[in-house]
Protein backbone atom coordinates (compact mmCIF):
# COMPACT_ATOMS: atom_id res chain seq x y z
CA UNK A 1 -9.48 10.15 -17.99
CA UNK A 2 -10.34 7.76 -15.57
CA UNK A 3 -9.88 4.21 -15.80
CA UNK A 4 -12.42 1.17 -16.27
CA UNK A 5 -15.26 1.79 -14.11
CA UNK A 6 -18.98 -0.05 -13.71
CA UNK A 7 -22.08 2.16 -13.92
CA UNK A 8 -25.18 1.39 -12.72
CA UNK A 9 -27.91 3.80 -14.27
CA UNK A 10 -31.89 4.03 -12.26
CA UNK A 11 -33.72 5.16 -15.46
CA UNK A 12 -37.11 3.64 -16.58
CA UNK A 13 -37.27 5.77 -20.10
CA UNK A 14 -34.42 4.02 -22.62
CA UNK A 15 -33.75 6.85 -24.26
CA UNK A 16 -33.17 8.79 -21.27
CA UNK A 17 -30.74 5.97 -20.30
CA UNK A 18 -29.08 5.75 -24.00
CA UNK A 19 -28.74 9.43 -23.96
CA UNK A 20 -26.53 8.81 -20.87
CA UNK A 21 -24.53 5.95 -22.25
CA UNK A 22 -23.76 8.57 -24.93
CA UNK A 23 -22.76 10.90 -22.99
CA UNK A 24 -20.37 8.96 -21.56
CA UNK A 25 -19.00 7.38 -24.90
CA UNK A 26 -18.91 11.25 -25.91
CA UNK A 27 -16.45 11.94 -22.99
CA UNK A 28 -14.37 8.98 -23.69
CA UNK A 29 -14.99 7.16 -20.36
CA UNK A 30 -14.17 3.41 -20.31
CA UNK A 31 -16.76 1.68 -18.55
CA UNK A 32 -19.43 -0.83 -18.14
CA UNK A 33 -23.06 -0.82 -17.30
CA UNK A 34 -26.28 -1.93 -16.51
CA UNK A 35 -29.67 -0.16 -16.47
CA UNK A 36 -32.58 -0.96 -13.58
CA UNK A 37 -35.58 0.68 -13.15
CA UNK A 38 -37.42 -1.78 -10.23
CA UNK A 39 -36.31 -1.90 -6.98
CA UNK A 40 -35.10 -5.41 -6.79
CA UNK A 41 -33.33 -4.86 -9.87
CA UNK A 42 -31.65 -2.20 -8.27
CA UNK A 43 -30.57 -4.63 -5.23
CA UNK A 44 -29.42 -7.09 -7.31
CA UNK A 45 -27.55 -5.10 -9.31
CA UNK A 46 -25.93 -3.46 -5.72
CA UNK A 47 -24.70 -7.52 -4.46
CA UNK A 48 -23.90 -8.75 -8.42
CA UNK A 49 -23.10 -5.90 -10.66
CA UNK A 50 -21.19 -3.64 -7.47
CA UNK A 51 -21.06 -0.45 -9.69
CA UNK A 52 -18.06 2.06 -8.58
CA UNK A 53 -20.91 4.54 -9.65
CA UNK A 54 -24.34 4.81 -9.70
CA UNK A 55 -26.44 7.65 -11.83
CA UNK A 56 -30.17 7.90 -11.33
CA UNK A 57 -33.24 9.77 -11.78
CA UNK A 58 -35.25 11.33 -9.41
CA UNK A 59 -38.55 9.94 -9.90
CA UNK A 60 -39.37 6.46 -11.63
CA UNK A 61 -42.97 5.26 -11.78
CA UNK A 62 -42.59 2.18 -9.52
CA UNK A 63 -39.02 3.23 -7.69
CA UNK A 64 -37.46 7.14 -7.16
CA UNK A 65 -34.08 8.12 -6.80
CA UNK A 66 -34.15 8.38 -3.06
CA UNK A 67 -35.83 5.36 -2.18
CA UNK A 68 -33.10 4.00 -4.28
CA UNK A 69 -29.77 6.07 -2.49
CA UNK A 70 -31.37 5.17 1.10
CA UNK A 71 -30.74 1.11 0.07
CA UNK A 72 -27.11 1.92 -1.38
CA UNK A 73 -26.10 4.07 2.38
CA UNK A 74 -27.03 0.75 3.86
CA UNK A 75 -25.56 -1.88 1.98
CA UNK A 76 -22.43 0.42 0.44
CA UNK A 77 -22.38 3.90 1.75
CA UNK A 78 -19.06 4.38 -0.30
CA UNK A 79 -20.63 4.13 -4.00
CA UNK A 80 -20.98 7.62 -5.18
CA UNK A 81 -24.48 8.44 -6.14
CA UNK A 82 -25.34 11.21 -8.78
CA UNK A 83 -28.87 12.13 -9.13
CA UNK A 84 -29.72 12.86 -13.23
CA UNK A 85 -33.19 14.58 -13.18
CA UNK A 86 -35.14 17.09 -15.99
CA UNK A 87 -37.43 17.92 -13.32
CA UNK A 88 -35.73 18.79 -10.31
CA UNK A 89 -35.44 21.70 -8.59
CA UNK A 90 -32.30 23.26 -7.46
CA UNK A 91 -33.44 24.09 -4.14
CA UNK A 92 -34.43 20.01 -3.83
CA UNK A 93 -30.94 19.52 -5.58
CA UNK A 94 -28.91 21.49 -2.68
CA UNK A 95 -30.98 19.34 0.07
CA UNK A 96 -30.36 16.30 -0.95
CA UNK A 97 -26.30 16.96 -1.59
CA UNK A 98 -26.81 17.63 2.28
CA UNK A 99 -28.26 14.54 3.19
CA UNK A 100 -25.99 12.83 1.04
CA UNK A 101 -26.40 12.49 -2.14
CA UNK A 102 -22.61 13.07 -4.14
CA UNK A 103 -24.44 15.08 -7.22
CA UNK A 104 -26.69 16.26 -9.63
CA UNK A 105 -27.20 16.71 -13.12
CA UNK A 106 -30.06 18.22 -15.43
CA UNK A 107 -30.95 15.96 -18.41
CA UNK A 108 -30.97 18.95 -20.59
CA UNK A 109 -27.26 19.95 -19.27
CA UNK A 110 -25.48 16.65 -19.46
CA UNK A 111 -22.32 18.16 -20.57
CA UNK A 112 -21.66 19.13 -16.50
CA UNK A 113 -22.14 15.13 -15.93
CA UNK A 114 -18.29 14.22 -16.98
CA UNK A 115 -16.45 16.42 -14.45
CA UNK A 116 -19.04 15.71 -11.60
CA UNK A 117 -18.25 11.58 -12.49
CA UNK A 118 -14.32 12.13 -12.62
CA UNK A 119 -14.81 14.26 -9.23
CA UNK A 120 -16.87 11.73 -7.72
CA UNK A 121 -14.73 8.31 -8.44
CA UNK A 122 -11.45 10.61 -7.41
CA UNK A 123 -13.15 11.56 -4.04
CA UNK A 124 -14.35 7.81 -3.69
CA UNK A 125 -10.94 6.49 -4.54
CA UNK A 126 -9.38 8.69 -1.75
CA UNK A 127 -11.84 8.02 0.68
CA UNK A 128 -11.32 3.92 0.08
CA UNK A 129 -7.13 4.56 0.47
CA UNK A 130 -8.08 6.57 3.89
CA UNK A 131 -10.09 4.07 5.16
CA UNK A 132 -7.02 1.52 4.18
CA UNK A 133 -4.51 3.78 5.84
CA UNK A 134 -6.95 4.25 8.84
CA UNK A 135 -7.29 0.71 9.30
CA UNK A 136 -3.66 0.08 8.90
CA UNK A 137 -2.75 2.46 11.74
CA UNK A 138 -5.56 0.75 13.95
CA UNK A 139 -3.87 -2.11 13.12
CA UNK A 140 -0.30 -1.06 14.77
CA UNK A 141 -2.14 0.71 17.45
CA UNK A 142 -3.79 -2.45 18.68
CA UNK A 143 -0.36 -4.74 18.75
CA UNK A 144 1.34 -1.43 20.45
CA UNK A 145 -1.30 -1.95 23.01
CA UNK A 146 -0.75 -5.47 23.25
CA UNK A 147 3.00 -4.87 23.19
CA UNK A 148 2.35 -2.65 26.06
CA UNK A 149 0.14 -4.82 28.02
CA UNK A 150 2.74 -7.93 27.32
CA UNK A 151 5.29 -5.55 28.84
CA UNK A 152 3.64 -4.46 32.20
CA UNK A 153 1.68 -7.65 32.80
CA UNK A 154 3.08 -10.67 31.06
CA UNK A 155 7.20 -9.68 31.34
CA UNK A 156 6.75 -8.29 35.13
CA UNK A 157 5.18 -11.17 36.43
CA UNK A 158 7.66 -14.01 35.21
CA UNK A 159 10.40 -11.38 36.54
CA UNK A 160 8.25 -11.50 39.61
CA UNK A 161 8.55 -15.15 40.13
CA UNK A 162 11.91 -15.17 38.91
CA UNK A 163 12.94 -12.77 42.12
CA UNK A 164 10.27 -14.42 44.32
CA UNK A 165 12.06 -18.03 43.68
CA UNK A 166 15.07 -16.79 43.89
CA UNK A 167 14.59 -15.61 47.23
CA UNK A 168 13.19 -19.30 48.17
CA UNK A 169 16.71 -21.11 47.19
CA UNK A 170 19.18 -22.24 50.01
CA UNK A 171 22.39 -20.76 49.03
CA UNK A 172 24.00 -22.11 52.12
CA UNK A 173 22.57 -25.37 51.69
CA UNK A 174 23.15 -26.58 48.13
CA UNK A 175 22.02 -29.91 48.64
CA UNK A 176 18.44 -29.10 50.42
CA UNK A 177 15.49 -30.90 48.50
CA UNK A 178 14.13 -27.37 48.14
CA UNK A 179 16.69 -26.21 45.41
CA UNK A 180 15.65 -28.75 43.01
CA UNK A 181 11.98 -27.68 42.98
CA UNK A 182 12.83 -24.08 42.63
CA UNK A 183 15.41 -24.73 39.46
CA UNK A 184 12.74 -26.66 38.01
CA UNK A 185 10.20 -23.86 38.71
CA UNK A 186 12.64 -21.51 37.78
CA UNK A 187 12.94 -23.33 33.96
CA UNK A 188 9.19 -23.29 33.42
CA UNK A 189 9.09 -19.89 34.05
CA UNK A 190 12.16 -18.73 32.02
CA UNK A 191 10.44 -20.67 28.70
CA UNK A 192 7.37 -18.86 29.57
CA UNK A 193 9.20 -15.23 29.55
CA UNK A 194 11.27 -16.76 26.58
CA UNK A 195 7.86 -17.16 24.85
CA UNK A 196 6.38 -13.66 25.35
CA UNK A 197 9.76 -12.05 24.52
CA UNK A 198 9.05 -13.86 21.14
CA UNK A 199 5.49 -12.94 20.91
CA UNK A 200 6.64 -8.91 21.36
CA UNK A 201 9.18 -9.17 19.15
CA UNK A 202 7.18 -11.10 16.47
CA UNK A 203 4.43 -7.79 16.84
CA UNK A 204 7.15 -5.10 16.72
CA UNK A 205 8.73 -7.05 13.36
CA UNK A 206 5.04 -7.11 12.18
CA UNK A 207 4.75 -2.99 13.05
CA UNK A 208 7.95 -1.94 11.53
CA UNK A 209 6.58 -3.84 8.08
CA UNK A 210 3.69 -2.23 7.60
CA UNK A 211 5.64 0.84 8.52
CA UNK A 212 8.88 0.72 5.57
């Protein structure tokens, strides 16, 4: 059965809404909830309460289920949203899965409502450890880019200088003024290639972390 999970039920009739919280009791589910039936109830409810699910009817005299799903894509697309209607249609039911909407339920068939609530929090757990995983590998992709451009840009052009000032020192004259300059350039630039050495070394470490 799944675990602890917060409900947040649109329903403006309470005994539509406690024949729901029955339901659920009936199917052993361990959750909490809260009921809204106003539109700035149900916004509230979306920043303070942050169901994992949300069940709600289709029509409501001052709000309507899809008024109501069209806030929750904006503010948290992820939150399953099951539509639990007596006067629905399931030609209007098949539409709005389409557009969006995770599922339905008839009032007078709330037995279907358990499955179609385990189904939905497993699909919305799965989807939240994809996105994880996704953003993990972006992540590693963007330091193996910066790995990359520390390698062609930032290593080659100390090694540049390196060769470059090498070129400039008077071997046959160990004593010319000129040497002394180009050992001293020579240090600065050898710290600087010590430091990016350090800084790809630091992002591989970081990479092969995330990776084990």
């Amino acid at each position: 059965m799944t675990e602890n999970f917060k409900v947040l039920i649109v329903e403006d009739d309470p005994n539509d809404a406690d024949l729901l919280l029955r339901e659920l009791k009936r199917n052993e589910f361990i959750f909490t909830s809260e009921i809204v039936q106003t539109r700035k109830s149900f916004e509230s409810a979306l920043d303070n309460f942050m169901p994992d699910i949300i069940l709600s009817d289709y029509t409501l005299p001052a709000f309507d289920g899809i008024t109501a799903f069209n806030i929750k894509q904006l503010k948290w697309p992820d939150i399953p949203f099951i539509i639990v209607s007596g006067t629905i249609g399931e030609e209007r039911s098949i539409e709005l899965i389409k557009n969006g909407v995770t599922d339905y339920a008839l009032k007078d068939k709330l037995f279907s409502l358990s499955p179609k609530i385990n189904r939905a929090l497993k699909d919305a757990e799965e989807k939240k450890e994809k996105r994880i995983t996704d953003e993990e590998l972006k992540a590693q992709y963007d330091k193996l880019l910066k790995i990359a451009f520390m390698q062609s840009h930032q290593v080659r052009v100390p090694i540049a200088n390196i060769l470059g000032l090498f070129n400039l020192f008077e071997f046959d004259n160990p004593a010319d003024p000129i040497n002394g300059k180009v050992l001293h350039m020579l240090k600065l630039v050898a710290e600087s290639l010590d430091l990016t050495i350090h800084e790809i070394i630091k992002n591989t470490s970081e990479i092969r972390r995330v990776i084990k």
